[in-house]
C-alpha atoms as a PDB file:
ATOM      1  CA  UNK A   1      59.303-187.011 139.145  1.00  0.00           C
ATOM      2  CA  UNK A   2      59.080-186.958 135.785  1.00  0.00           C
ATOM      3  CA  UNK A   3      62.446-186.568 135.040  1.00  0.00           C
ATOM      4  CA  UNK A   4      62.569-190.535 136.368  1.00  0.00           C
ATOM      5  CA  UNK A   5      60.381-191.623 133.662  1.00  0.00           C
ATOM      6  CA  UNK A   6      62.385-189.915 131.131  1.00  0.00           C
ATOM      7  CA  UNK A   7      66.172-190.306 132.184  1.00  0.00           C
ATOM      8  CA  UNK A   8      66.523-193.432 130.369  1.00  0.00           C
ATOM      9  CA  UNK A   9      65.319-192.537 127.172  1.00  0.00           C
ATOM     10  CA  UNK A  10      67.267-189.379 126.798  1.00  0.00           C
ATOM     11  CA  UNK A  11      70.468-191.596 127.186  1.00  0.00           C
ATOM     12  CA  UNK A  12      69.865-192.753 123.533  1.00  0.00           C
ATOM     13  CA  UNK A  13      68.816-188.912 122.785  1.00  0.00           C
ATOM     14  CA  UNK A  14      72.417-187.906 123.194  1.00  0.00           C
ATOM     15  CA  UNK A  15      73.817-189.717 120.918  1.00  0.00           C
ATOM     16  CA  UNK A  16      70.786-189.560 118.103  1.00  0.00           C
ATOM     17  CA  UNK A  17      69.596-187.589 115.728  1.00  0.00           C
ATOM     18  CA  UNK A  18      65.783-188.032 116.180  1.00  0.00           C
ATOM     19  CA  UNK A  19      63.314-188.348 112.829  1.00  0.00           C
ATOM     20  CA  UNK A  20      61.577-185.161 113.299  1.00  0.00           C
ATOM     21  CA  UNK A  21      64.321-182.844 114.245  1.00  0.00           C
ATOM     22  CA  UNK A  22      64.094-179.448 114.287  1.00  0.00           C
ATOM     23  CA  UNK A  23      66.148-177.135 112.285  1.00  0.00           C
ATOM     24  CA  UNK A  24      68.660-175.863 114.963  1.00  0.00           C
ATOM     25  CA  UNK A  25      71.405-173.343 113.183  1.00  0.00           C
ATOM     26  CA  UNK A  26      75.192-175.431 113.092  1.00  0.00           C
ATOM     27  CA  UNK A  27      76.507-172.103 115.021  1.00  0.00           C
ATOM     28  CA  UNK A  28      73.933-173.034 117.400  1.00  0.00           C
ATOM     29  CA  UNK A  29      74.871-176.069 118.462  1.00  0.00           C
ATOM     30  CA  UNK A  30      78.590-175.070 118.049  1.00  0.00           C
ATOM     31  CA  UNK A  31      78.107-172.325 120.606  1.00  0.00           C
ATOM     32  CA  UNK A  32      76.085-174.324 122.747  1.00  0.00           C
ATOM     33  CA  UNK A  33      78.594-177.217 122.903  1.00  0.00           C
ATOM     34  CA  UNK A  34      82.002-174.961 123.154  1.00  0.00           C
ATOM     35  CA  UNK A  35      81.499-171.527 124.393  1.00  0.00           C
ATOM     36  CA  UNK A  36      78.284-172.205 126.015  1.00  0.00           C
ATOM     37  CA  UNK A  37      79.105-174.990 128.056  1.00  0.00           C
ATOM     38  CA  UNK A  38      82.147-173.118 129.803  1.00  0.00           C
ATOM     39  CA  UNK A  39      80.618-170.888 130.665  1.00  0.00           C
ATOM     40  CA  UNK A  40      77.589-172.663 132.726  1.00  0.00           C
ATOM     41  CA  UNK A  41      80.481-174.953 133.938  1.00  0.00           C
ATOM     42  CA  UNK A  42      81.937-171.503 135.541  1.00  0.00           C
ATOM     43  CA  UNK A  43      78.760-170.345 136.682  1.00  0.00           C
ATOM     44  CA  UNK A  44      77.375-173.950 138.419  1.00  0.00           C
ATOM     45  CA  UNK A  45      81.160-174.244 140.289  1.00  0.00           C
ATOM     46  CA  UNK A  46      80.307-171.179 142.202  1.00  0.00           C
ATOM     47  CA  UNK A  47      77.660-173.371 143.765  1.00  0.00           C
ATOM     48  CA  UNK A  48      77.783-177.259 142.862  1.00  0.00           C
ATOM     49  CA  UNK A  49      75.003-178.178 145.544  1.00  0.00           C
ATOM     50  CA  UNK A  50      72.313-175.114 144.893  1.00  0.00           C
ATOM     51  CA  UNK A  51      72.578-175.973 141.085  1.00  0.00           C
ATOM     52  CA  UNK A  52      71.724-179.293 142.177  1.00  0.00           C
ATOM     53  CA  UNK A  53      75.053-180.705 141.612  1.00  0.00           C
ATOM     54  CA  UNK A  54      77.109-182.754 143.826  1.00  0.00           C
ATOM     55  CA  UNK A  55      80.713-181.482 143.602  1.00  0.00           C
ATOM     56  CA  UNK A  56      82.637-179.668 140.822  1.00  0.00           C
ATOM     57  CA  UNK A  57      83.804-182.906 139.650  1.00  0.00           C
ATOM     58  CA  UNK A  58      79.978-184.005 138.521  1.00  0.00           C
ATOM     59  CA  UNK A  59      80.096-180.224 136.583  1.00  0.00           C
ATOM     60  CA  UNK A  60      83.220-181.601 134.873  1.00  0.00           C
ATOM     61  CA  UNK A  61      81.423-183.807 132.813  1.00  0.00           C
ATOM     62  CA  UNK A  62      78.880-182.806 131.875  1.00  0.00           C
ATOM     63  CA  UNK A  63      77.609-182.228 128.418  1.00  0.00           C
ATOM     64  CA  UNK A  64      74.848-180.548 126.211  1.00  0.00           C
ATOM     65  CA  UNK A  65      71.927-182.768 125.142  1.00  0.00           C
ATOM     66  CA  UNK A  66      69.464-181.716 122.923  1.00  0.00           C
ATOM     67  CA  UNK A  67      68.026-177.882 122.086  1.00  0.00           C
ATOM     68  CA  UNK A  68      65.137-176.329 120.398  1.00  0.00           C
ATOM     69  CA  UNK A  69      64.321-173.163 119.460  1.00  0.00           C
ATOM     70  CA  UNK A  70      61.854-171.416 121.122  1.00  0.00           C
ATOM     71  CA  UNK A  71      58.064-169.838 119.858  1.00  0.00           C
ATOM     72  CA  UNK A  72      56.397-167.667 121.382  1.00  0.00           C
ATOM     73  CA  UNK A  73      52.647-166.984 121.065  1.00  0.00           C
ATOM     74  CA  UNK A  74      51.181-163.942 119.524  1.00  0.00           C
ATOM     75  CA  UNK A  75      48.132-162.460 121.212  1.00  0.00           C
ATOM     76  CA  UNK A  76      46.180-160.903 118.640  1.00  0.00           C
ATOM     77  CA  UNK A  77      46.525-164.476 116.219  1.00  0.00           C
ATOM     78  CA  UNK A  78      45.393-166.179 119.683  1.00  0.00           C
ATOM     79  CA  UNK A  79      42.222-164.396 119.574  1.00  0.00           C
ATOM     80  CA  UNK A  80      41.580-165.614 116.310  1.00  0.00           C
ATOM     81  CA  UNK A  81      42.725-168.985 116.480  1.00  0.00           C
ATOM     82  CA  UNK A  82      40.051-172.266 116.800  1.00  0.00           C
ATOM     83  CA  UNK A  83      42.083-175.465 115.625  1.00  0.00           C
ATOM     84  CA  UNK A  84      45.982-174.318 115.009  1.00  0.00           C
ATOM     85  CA  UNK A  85      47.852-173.264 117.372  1.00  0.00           C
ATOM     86  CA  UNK A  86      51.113-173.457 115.108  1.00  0.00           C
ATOM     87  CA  UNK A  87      49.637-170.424 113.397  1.00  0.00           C
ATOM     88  CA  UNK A  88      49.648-168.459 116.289  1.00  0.00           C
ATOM     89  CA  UNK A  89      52.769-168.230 117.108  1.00  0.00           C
ATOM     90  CA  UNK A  90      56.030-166.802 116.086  1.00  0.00           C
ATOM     91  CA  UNK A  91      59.703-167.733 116.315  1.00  0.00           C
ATOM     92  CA  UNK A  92      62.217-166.126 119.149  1.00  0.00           C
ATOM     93  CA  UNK A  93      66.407-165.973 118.790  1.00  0.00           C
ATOM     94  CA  UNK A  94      66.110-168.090 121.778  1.00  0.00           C
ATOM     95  CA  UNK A  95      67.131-172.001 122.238  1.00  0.00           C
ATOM     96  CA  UNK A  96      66.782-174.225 125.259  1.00  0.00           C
ATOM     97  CA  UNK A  97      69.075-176.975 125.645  1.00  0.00           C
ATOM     98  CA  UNK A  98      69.479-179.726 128.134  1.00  0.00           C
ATOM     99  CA  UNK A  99      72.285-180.389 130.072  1.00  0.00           C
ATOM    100  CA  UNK A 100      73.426-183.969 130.990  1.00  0.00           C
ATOM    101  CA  UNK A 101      74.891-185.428 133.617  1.00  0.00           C
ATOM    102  CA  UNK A 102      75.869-189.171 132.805  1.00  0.00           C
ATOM    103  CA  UNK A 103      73.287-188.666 130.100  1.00  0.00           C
ATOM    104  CA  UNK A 104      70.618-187.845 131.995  1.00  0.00           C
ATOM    105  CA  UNK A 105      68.709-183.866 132.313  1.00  0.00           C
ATOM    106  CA  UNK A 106      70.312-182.615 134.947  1.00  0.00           C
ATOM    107  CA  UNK A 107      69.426-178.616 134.431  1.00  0.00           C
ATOM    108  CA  UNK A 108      69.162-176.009 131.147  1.00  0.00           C
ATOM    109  CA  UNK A 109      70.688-173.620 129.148  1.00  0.00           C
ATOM    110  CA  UNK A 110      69.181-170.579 127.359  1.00  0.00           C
ATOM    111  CA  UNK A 111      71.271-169.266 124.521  1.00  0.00           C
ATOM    112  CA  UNK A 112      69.933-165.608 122.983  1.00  0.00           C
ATOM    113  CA  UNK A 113      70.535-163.429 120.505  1.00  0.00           C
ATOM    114  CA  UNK A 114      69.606-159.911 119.215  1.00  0.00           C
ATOM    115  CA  UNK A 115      69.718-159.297 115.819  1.00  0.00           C
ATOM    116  CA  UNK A 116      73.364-157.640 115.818  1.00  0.00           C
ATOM    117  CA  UNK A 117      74.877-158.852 118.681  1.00  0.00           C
ATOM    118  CA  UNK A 118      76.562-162.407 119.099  1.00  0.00           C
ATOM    119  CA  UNK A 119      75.064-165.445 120.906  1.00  0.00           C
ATOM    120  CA  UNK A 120      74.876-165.731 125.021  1.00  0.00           C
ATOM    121  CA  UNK A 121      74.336-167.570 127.756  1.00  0.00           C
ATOM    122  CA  UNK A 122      71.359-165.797 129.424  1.00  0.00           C
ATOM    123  CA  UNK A 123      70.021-168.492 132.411  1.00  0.00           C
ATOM    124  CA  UNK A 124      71.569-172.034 133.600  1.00  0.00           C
ATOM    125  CA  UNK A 125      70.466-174.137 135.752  1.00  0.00           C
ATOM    126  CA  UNK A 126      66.598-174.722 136.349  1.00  0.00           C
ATOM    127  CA  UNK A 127      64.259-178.055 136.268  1.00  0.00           C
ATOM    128  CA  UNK A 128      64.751-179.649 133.227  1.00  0.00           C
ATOM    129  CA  UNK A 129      62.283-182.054 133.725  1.00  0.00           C
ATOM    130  CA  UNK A 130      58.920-180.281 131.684  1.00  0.00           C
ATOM    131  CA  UNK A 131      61.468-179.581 128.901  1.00  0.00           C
ATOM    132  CA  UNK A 132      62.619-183.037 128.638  1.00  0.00           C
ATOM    133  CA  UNK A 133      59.268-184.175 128.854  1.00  0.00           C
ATOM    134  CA  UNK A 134      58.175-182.220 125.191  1.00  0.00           C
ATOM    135  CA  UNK A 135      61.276-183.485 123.946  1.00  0.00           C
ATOM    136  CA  UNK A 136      60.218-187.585 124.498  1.00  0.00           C
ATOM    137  CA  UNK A 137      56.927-186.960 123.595  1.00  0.00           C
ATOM    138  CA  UNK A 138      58.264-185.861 120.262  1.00  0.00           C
ATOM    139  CA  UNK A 139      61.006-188.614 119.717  1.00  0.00           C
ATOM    140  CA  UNK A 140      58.008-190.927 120.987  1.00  0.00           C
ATOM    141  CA  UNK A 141      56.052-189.202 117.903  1.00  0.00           C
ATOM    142  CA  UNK A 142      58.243-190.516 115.231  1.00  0.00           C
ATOM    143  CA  UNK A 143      58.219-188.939 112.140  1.00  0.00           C
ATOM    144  CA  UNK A 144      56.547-185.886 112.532  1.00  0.00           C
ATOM    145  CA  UNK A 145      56.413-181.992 110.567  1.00  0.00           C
ATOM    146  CA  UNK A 146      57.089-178.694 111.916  1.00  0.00           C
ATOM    147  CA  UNK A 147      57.939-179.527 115.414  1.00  0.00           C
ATOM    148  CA  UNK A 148      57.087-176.571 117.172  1.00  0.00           C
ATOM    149  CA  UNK A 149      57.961-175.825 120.873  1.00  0.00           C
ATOM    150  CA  UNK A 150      55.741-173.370 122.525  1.00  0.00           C
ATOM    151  CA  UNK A 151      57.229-171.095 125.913  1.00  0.00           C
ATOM    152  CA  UNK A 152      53.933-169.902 127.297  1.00  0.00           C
ATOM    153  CA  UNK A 153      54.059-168.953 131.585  1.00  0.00           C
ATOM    154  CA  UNK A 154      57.416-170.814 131.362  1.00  0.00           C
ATOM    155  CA  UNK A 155      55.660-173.507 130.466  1.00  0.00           C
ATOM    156  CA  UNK A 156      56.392-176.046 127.042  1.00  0.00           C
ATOM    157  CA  UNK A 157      54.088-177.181 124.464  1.00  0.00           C
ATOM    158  CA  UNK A 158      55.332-179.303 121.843  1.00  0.00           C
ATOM    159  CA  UNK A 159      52.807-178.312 118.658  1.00  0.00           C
ATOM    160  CA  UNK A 160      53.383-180.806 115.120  1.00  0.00           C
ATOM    161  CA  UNK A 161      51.588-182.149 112.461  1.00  0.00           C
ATOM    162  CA  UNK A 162      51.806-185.748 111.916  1.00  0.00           C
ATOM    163  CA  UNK A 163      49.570-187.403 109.068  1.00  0.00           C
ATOM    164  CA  UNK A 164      48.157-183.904 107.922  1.00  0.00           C
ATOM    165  CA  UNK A 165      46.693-183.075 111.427  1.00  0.00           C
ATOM    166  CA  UNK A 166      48.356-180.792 113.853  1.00  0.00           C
ATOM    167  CA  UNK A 167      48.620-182.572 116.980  1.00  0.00           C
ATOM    168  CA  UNK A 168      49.696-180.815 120.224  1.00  0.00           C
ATOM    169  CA  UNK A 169      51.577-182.453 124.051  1.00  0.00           C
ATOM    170  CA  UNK A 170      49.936-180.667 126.615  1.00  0.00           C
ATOM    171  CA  UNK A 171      51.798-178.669 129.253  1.00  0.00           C
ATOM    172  CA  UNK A 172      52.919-180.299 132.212  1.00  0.00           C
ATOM    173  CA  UNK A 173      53.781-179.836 135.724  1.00  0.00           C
ATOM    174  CA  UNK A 174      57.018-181.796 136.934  1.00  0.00           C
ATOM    175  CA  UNK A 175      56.733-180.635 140.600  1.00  0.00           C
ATOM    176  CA  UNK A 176      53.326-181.810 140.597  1.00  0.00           C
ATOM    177  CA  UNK A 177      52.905-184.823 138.137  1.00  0.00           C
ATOM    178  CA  UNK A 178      52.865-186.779 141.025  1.00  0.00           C
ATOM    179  CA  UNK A 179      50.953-184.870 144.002  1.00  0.00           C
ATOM    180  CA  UNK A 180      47.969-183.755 141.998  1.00  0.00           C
ATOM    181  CA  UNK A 181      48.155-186.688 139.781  1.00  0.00           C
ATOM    182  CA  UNK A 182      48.375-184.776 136.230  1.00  0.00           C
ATOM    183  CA  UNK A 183      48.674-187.516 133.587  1.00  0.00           C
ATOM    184  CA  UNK A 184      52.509-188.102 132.193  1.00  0.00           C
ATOM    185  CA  UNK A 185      51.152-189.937 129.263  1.00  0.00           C
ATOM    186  CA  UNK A 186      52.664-189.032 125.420  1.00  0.00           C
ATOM    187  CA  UNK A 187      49.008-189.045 124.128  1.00  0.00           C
ATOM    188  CA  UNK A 188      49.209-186.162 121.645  1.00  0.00           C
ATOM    189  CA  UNK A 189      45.796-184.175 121.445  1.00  0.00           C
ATOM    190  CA  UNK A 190      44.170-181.807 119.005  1.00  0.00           C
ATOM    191  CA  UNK A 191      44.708-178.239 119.944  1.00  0.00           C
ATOM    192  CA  UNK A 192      41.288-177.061 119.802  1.00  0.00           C
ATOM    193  CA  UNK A 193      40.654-177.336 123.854  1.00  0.00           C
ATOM    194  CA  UNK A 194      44.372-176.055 124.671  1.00  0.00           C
ATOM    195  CA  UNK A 195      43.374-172.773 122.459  1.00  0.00           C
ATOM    196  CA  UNK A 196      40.111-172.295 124.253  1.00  0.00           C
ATOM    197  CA  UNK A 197      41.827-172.415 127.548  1.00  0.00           C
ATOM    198  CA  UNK A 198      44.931-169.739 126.677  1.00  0.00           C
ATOM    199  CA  UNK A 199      42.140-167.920 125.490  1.00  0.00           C
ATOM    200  CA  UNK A 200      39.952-167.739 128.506  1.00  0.00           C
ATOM    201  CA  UNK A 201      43.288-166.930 130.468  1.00  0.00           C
ATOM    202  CA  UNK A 202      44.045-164.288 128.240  1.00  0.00           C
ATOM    203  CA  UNK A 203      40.351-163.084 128.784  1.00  0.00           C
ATOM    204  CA  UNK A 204      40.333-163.267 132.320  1.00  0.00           C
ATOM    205  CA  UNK A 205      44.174-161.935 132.506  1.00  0.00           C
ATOM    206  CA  UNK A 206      42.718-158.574 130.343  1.00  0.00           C
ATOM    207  CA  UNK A 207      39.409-158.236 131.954  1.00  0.00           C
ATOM    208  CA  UNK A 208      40.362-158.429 135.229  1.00  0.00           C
ATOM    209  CA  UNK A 209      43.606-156.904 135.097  1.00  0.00           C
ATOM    210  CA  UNK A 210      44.764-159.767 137.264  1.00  0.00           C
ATOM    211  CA  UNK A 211      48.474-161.273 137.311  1.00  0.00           C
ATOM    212  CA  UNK A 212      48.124-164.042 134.825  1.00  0.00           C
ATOM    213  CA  UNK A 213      49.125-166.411 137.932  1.00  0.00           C
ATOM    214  CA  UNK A 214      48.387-169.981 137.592  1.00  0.00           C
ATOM    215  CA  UNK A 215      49.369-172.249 135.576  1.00  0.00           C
ATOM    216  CA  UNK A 216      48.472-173.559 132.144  1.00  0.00           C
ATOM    217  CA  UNK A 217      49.013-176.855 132.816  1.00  0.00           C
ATOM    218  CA  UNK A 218      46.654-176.561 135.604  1.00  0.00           C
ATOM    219  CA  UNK A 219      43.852-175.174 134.024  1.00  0.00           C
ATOM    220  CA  UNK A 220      43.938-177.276 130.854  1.00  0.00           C
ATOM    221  CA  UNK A 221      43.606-180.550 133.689  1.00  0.00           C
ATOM    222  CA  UNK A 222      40.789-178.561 135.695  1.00  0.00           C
ATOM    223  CA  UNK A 223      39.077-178.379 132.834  1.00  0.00           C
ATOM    224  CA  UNK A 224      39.346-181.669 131.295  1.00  0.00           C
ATOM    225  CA  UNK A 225      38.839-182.412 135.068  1.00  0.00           C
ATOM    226  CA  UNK A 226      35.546-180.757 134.975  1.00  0.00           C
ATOM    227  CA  UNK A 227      34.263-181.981 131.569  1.00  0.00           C
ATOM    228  CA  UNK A 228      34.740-185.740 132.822  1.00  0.00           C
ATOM    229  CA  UNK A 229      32.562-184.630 135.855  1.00  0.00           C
ATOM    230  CA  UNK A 230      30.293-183.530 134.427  1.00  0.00           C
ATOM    231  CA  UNK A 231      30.303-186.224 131.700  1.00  0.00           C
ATOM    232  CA  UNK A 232      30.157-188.584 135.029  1.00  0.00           C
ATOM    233  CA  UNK A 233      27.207-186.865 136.602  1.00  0.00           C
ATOM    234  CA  UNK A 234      25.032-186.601 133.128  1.00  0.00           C
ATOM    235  CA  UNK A 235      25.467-190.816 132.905  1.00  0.00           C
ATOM    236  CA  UNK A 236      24.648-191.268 136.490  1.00  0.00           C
ATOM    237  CA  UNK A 237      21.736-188.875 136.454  1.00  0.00           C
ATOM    238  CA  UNK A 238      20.997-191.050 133.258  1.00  0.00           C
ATOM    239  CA  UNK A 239      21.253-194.523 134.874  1.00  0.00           C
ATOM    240  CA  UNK A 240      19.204-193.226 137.897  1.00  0.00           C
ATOM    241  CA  UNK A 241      16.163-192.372 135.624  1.00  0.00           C
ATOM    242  CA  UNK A 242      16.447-195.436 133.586  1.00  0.00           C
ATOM    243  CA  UNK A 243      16.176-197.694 137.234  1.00  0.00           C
ATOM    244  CA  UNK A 244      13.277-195.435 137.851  1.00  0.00           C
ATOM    245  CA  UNK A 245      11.395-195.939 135.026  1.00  0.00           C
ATOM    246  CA  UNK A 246      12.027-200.025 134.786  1.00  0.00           C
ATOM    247  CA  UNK A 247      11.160-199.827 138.872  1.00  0.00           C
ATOM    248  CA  UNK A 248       7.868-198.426 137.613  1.00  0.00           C
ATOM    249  CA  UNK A 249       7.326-200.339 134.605  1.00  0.00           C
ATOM    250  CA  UNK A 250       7.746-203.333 136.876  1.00  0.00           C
ATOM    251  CA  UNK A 251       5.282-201.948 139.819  1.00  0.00           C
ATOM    252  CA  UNK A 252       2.662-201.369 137.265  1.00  0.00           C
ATOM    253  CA  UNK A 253       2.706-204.503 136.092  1.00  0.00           C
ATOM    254  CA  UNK A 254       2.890-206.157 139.378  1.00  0.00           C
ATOM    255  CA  UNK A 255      -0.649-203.696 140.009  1.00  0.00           C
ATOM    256  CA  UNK A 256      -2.051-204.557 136.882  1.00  0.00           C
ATOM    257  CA  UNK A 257      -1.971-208.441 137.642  1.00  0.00           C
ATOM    258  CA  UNK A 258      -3.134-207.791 141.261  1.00  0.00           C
ATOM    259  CA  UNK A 259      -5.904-206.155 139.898  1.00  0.00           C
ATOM    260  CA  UNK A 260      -6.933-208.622 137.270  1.00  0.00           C
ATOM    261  CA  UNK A 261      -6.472-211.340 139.731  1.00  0.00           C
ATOM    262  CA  UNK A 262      -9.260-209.897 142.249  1.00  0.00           C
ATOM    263  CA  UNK A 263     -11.346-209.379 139.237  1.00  0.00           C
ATOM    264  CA  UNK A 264     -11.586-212.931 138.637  1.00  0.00           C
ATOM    265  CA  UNK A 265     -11.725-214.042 142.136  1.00  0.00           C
ATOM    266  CA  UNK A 266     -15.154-211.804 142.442  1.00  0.00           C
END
């Protein structure tokens, strides 16, 4: 799981303050670390083991790691969009935070608010491992601008701009990094062929008045998938006709000195 290759590294996140850190509000992080955490500590001891928990005593301890805000991304920019993604979207009064167990992700915590109400708690528990995963590739970044992170199908994106280029970490799949062998490298990417895919799902969700199942993940890996099959096929198709044509070459020649051999023999 990918939560394996990113346990260790989120031991040193809890007690760091990474070089492209995001913004989050002091009251924030103050409700998230007091209030917050009580309250998922109530909620989890109603049912250590389904939370993934071993006893109550493991929900003792455990603590908040780190929390972004959340972005959300607008349709109609979408549409437009071709090489930022960052533009599309637009900030939420939402923040996911990790929770740690011995320093290590353990579930989440989504803190909400409207716009004259105070903070809550609105879902504990969960994977943690995709979220995690955004936050490594970021702290793997370095010193980055505007880190962005993305909630699209309950997926994450982490969007930033490093050098004066806006780079983006694919979505990934932590129940199936490992059984459909999606890549769990911290390669950032340009955005271009991530926006052409949430664009042909928001196509094909309109058009077809269909669900919007799937996942992004998934069809941003198909598709790179398919473009390195294809990319395959072209260079074998390639190689074939270049053996072909020296198989020729060389049978001609072999004809051509056959012939000129009889020639002089009559």
């Amino acid at each position: 799981m990918l939560l394996l290759t990113v346990a260790s590294f989120l031991l040193f996140l809890s007690i760091s303050s990474p070089a492209w850190a995001q913004a989050v509000a002091k009251d924030v992080v103050s409700f998230a670390s007091t209030e917050g955490l009580t309250l998922i500590k109530e909620g989890l001891s109603k049912d250590p083991e389904g939370y993934g928990y071993a006893n109550d005593a493991e929900i003792s301890e455990i603590t908040i790691g780190e929390g972004m805000q959340i972005y959300f991304i607008d349709g109609a920019k979408l549409k437009q969009a071709s090489n930022s993604l960052i533009e599309t979207v637009i900030p939420q009064e939402i923040w996911e935070f990790l929770v740690l167990s011995s320093g290590v992700p353990k579930s989440k915590m989504i803190i909400q608010k409207d716009s004259t109400g105070p903070y809550q708690v609105t879902e504990f528990g969960g994977n943690p491992d995709t979220l995690a995963y955004v936050i490594q590739s970021l702290h793997a970044e370095g010193a980055v601008s505007e880190p962005t992170l993305i909630r699209e199908r309950d997926e994450y994106i982490a969007a930033f701009k490093k050098d004066n280029q806006e780079l983006i970490i694919a979505p990934q799949q932590a129940s199936a990094a490992e059984s459909k062998g999606l890549p769990s490298n911290l390669e950032p990417h340009t955005p271009e062929h991530l926006i052409e895919v949430l664009q042909t799902m928001q196509n094909d969700s309109s058009d077809d008045e269909q669900d919007g199942s799937g996942t992004l993940a998934s069809a941003y890996y198909a598709d790179d998938n398919n473009h390195l099959t294809r990319s395959i096929t072209i260079s074998a198709i390639i190689a074939l006709v270049a053996v072909f044509l020296i198989w020729a070459y060389l049978r001609r020649r072999k004809f051509l000195s056959s012939f000129k051999d009889r020639l002089k023999i009559y």
